[in-house]
Protein backbone atom coordinates (compact mmCIF):
# COMPACT_ATOMS: atom_id res chain seq x y z
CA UNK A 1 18.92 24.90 -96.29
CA UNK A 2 17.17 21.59 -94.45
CA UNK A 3 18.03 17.90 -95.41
CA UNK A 4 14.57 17.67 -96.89
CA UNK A 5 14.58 20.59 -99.04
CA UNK A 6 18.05 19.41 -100.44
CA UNK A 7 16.87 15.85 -101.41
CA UNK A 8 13.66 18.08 -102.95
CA UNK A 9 15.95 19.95 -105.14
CA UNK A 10 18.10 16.74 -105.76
CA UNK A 11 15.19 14.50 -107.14
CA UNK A 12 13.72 17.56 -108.52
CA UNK A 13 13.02 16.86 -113.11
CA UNK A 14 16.25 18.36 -114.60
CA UNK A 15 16.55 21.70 -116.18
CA UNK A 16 15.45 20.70 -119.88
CA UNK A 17 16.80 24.54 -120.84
CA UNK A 18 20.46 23.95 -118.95
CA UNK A 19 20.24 20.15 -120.22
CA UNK A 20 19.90 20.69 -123.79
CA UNK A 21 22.49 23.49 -123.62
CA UNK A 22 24.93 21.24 -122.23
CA UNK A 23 24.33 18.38 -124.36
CA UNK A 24 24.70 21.60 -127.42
CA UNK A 25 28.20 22.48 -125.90
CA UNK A 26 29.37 18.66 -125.64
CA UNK A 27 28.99 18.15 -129.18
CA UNK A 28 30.90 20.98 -130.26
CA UNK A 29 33.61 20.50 -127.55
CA UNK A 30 33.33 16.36 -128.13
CA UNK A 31 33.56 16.53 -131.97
CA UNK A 32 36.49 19.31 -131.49
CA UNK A 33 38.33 16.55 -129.68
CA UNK A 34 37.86 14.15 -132.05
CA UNK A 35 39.21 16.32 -134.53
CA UNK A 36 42.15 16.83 -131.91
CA UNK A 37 43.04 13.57 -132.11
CA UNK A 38 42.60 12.19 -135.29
CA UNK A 39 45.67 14.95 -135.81
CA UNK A 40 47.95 13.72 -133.50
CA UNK A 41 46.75 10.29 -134.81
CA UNK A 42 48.40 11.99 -138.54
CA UNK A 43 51.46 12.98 -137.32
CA UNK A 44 52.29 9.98 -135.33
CA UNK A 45 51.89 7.89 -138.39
CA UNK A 46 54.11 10.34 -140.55
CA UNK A 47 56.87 10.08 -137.88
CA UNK A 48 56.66 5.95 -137.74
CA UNK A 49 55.18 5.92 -134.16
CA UNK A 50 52.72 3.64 -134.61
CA UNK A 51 52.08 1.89 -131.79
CA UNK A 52 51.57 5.46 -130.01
CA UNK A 53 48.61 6.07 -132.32
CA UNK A 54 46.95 3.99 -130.13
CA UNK A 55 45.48 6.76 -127.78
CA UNK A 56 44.72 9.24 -129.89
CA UNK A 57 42.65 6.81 -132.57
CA UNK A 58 41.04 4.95 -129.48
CA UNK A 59 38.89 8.21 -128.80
CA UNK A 60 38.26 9.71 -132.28
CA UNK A 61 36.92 5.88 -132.57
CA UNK A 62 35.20 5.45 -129.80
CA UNK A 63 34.17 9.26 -128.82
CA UNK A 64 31.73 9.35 -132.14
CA UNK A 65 29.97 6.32 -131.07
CA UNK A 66 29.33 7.85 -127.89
CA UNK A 67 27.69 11.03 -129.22
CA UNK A 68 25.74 9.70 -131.74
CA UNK A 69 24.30 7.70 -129.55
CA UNK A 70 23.70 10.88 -127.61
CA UNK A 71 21.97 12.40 -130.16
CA UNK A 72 19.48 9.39 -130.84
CA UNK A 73 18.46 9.19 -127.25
CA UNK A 74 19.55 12.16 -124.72
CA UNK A 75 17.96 9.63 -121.52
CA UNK A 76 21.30 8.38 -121.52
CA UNK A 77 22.82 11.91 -121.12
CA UNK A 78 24.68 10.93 -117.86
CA UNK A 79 25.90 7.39 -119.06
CA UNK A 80 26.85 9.01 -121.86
CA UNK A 81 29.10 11.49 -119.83
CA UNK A 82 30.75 8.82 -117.91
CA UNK A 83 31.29 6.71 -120.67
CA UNK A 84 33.63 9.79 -121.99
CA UNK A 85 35.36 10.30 -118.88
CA UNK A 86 36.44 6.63 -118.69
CA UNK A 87 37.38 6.79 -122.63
CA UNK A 88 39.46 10.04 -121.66
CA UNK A 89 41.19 7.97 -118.52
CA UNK A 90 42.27 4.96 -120.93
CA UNK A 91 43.23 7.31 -123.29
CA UNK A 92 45.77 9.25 -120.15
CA UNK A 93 46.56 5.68 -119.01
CA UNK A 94 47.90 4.68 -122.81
CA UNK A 95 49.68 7.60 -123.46
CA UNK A 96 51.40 7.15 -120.02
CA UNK A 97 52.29 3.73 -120.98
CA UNK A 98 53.51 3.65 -124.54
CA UNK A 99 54.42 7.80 -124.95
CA UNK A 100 55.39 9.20 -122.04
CA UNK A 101 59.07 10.24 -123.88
CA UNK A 102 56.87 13.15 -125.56
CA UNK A 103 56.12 16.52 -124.27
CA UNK A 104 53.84 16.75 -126.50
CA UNK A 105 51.82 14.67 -125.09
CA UNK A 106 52.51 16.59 -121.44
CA UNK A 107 51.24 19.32 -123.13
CA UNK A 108 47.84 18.01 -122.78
CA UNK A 109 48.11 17.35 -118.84
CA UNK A 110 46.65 20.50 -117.42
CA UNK A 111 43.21 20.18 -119.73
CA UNK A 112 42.25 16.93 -118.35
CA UNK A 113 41.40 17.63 -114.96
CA UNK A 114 38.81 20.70 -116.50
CA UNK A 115 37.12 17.98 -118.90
CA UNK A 116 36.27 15.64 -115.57
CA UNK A 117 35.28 18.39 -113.97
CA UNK A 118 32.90 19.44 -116.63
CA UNK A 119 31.79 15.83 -117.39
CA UNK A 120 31.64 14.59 -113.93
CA UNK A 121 30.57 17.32 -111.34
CA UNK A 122 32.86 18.51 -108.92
CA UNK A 123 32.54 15.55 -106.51
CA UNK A 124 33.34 12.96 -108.57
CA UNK A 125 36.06 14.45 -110.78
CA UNK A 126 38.08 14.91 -107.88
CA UNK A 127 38.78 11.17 -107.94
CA UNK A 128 39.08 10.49 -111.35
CA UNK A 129 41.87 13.03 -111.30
CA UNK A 130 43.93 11.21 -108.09
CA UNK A 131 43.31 8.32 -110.36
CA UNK A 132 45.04 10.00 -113.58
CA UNK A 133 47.50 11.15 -111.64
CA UNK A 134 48.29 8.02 -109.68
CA UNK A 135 48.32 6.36 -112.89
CA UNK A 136 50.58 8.44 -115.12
CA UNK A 137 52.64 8.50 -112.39
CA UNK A 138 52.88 4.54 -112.87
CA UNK A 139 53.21 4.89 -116.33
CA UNK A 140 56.26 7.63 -115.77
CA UNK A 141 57.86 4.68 -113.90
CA UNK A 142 57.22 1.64 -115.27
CA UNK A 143 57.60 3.46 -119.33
CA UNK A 144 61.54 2.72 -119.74
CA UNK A 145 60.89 -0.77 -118.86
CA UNK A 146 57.74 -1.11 -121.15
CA UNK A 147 59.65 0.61 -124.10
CA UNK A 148 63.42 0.26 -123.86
CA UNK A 149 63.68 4.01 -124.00
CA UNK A 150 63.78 6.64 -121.47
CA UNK A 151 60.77 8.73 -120.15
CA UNK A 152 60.81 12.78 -120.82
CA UNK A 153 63.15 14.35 -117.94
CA UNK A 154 62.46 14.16 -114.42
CA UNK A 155 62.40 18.31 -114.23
CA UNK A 156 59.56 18.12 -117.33
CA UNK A 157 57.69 15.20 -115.47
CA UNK A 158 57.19 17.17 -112.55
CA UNK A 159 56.50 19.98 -114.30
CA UNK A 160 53.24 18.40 -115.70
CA UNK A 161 52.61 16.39 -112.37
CA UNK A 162 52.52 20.26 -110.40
CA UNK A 163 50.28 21.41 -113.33
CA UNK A 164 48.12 18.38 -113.39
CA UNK A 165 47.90 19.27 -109.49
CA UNK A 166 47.38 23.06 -109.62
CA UNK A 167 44.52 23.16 -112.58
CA UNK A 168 42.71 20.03 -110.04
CA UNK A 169 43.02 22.14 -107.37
CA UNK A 170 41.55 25.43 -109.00
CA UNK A 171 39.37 23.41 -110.60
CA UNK A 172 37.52 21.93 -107.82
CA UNK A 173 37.14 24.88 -106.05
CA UNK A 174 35.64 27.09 -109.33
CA UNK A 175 32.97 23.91 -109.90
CA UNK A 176 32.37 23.61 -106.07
CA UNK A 177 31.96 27.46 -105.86
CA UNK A 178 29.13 27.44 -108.98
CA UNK A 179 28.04 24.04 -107.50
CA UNK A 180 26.73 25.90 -103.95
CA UNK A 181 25.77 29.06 -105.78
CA UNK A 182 23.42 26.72 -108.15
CA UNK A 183 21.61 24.84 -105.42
CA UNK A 184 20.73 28.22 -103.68
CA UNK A 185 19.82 30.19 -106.26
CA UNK A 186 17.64 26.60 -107.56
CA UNK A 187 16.62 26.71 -103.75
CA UNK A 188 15.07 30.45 -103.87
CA UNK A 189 13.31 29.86 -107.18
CA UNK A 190 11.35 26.93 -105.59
CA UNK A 191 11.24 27.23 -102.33
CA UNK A 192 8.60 29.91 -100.17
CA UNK A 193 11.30 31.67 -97.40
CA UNK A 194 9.00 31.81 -94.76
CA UNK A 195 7.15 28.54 -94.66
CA UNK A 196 9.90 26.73 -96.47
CA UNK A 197 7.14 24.93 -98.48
CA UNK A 198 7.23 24.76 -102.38
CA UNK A 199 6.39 27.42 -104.26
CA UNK A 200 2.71 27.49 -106.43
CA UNK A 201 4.91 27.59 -110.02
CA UNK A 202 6.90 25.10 -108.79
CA UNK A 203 4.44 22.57 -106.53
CA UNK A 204 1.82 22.55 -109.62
CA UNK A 205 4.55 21.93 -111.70
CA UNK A 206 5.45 18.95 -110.30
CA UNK A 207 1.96 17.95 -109.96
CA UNK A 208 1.33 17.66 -113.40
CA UNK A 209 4.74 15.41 -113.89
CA UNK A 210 2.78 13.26 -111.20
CA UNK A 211 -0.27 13.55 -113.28
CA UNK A 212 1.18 12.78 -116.42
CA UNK A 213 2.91 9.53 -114.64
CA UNK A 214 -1.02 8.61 -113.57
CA UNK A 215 -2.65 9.56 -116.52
CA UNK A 216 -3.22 6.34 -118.10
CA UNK A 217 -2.93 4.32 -114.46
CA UNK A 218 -6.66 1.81 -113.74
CA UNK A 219 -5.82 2.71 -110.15
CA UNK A 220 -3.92 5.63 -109.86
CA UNK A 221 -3.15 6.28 -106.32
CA UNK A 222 -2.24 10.31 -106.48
CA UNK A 223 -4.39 12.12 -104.10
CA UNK A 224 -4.12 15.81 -103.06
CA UNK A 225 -5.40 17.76 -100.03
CA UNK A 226 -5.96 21.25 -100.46
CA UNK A 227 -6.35 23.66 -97.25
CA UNK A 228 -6.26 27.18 -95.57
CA UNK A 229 -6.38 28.63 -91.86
CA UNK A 230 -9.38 29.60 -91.11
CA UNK A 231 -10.24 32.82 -90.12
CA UNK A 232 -6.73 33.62 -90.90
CA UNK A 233 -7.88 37.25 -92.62
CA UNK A 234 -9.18 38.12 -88.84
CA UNK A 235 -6.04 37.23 -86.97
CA UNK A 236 -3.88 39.31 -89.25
CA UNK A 237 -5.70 42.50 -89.16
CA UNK A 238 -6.06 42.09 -85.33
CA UNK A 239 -2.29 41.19 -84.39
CA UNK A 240 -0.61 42.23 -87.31
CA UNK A 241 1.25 40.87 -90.29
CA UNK A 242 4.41 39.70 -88.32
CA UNK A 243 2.09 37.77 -85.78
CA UNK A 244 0.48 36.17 -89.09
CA UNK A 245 3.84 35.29 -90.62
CA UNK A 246 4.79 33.76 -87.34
CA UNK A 247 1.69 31.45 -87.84
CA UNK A 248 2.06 30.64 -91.25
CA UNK A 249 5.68 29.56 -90.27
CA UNK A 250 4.65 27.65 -87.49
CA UNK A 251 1.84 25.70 -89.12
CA UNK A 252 4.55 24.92 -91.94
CA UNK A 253 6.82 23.16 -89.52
CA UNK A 254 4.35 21.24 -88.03
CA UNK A 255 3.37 19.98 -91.40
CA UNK A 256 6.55 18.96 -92.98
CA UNK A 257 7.27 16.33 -90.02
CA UNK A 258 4.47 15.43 -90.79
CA UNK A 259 5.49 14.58 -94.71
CA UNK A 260 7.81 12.30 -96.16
CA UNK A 261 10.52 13.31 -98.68
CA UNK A 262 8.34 12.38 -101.40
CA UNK A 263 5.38 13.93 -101.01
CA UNK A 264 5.14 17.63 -101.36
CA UNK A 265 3.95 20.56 -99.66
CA UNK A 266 2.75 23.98 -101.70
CA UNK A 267 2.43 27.48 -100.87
CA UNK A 268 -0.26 28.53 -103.62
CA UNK A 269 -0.38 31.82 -102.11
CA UNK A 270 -1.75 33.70 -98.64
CA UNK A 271 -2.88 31.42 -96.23
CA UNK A 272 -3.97 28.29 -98.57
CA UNK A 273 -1.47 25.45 -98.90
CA UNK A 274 -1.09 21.71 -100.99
CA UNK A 275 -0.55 18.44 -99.95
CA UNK A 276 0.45 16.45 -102.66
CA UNK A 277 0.55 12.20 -101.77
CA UNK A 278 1.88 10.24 -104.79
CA UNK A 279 1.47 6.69 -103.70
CA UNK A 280 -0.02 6.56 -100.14
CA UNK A 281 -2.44 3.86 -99.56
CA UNK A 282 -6.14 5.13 -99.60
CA UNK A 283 -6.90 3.58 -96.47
CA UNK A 284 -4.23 5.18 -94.31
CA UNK A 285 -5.14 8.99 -96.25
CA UNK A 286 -7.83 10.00 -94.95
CA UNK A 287 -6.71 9.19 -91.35
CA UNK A 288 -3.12 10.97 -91.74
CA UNK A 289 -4.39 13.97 -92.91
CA UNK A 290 -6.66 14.16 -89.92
CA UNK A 291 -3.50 13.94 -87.90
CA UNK A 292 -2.54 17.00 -89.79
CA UNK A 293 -5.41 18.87 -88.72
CA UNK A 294 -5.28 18.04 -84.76
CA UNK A 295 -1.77 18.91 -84.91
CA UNK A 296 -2.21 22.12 -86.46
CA UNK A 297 -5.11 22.94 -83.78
CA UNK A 298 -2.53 21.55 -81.18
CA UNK A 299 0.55 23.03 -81.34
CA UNK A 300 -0.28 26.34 -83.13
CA UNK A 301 -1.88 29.19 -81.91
CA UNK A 302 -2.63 32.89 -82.22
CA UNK A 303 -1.34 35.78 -79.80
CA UNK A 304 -3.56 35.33 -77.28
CA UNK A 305 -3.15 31.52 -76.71
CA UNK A 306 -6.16 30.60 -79.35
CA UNK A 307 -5.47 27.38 -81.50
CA UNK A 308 -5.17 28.02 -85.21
CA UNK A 309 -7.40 25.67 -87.20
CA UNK A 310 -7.54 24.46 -90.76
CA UNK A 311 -10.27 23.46 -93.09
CA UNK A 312 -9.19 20.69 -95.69
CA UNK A 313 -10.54 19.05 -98.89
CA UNK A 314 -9.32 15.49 -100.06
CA UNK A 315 -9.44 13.92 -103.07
CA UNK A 316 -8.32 11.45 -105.18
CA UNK A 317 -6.41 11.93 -109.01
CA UNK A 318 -8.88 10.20 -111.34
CA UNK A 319 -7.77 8.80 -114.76
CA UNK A 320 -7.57 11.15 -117.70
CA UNK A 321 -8.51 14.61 -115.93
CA UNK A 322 -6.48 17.68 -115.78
CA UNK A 323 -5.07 19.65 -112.91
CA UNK A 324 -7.38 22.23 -113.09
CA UNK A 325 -10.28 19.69 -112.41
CA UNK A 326 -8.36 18.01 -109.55
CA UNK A 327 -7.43 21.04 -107.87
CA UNK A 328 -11.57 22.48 -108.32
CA UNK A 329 -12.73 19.09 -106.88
CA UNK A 330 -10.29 19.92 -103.61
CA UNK A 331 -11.58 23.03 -103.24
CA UNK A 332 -14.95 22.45 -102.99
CA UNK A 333 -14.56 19.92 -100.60
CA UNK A 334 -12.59 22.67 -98.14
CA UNK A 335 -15.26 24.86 -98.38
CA UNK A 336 -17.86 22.46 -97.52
CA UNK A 337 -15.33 22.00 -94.56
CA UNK A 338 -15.69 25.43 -93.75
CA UNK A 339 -19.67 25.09 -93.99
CA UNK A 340 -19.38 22.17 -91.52
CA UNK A 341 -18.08 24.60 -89.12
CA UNK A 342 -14.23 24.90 -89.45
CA UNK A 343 -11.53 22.76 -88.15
CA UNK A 344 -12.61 19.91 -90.53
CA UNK A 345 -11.49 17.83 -92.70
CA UNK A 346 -14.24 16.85 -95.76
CA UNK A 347 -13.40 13.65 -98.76
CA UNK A 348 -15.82 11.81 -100.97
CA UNK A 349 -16.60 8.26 -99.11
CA UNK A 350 -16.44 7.24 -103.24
CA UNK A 351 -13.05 8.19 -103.35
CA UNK A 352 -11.33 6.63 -100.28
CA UNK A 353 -12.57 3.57 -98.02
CA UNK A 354 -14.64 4.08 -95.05
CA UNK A 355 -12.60 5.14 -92.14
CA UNK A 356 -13.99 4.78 -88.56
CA UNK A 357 -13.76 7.34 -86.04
CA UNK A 358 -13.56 10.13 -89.25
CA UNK A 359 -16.71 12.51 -89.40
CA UNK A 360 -17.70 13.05 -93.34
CA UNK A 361 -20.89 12.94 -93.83
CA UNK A 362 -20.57 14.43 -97.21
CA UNK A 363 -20.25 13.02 -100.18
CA UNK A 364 -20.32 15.56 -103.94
CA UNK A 365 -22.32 14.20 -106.52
């Protein structure tokens, strides 16, 4: 999988489905914890303990707070996570402290390391374990000293260090395992194999979040070129379909180096493709698209040595219209390229400044 595909996938909009679904399962496993501890909370007051309630009341405090705030505004979704892993670390951190001469509370040890892993992602719970661990193995030291009372036995303290370690270990690999399988499996669904460009679900998908973001915009500056190879019907039934696959995957290289992480590049389907700009300036558009074209008719070429051309249409997102219009607009203006005589690149003078040295004559009502 490239670099550029993986930042694609990266800054791709979340998975509302998978998001939600999460969020579901962290309020049932969140409010189960509070429940947890508001227990142990109870029987630490029945047995005089009080200053090892501490812990256990900090999160069935401070835990609600954090997922009713959840629930009024699921933007913070990843804040919110954090926020609960650090409340779970200064919870580890006081027990260490003030009860580390109960095995109950070793008991816990070997769940921690899953809930980073689940709250965090596999890269960063990795860390936030060493740091539990380095800390609770501070607290196993410095606790007869803090308390006037010896720790739980050296034998039982390693005990819970070695399953601390072990359910890290496993842990990290299961999340890392799932973590690869996701991003390929997200990679096939939006991603064309052979040209490596976005798929059409996915590339008009993302146009319309671009669209919406515009919608209400004085100036928007979202512009789209739409394009196919010409004659490309021809070369296939001549050569054959693995000659025209080699094309199509040829022509795709030479137009993602041509594109910057941010813009996007659709398959819609056959030989027709997208070129979606968010925020280049209309005075530099017209000009690097026509660099797209004369590379295409440079470095590509059919079987017997003949350059593969493209016809394009460019246009500009205008305030308050759908994609459907957008997308209609850029194909007209293609196939006027195509009546111009192929190999041409066709935008509305109306729509983008004057550029010298660029042909179009044309200009749509």
């Amino acid at each position: 999988m490239s670099e550029r595909n993986f930042s694609l996938i990266g800054h791709e909009e979340d998975d509302k489905e998978f998001i939600e679904n999460r969020i579901h399962f962290l309020f049932i496993s969140g409010w189960i914890g509070v429940f947890a501890s508001l227990v142990m909370s109870v029987i630490e007051i029945f047995r005089n303990e009080f200053f090892r309630v501490i812990p256990s009341l900090l999160f069935s405090v401070v835990a609600p707070i954090l997922l009713l705030a959840l629930h009024r505004d699921k933007n913070h979704y990843q804040k919110t996570l954090t926020g609960l892993a650090a409340l779970i670390l200064l919870q580890q951190i006081l027990g260490a402290f003030l009860a580390f001469n109960e095995v109950l509370m070793v008991i816990w040890y070997p769940v921690f390391p899953l809930t980073y892993f689940f709250l965090l992602g596999y890269r960063r719970a990795i860390f936030w374990n060493l740091a539990a661990l380095s800390a609770i193995t501070v607290g196993y030291i410095v606790f007869p000293f803090l308390n006037s009372r010896p720790p739980v036995s050296f034998p039982v303290f390693i005990s819970a260090f070695l399953a601390y370690s072990v359910s890290t270990a496993l842990a990290w690999y299961h999340y890392r395992v799932i973590h690869t399988y996701q991003l390929r499996l997200k990679h096939e669904a939006l991603f064309d194999p052979l040209t490596g460009a976005l798929l059409r679900k996915a590339g008009l998908a993302r146009l319309e979040t671009l669209i919406a973001r515009n919608s209400r915009s004085p100036q928007p500056m979202l512009s789209v070129a739409l394009f196919d190879i010409d004659n490309f019907k021809k070369l296939n039934d001549r050569d054959g379909h693995q000659e025209g696959d080699r094309i199509l995957s040829t022509l795709s290289a030479t137009v993602r180096k041509m594109v910057s992480h941010e813009e996007l590049f659709v398959r819609l389907g056959g030989e027709e493709f997208l070129l979606v700009f968010p925020d280049c300036p209309l005075k530099e558009l017209p000009s690097r698209i026509d660099a797209i074209r004369t590379a295409i008719s440079e470095y590509v070429e059919g079987k017997d040595g003949t350059p593969v051309t493209v016809s394009i249409g460019l246009t500009r997102y205008r305030s308050g219209e759908n994609i459907s219009s957008l997308l209609h607009r850029a194909d007209n203006l293609m196939y006027q390229a195509k009546k111009q005589g192929r190999n041409n690149l066709q935008w509305s003078r109306e729509e983008f400044p004057a550029v010298p040295g660029l042909f179009p004559e044309f200009s749509p009502s």
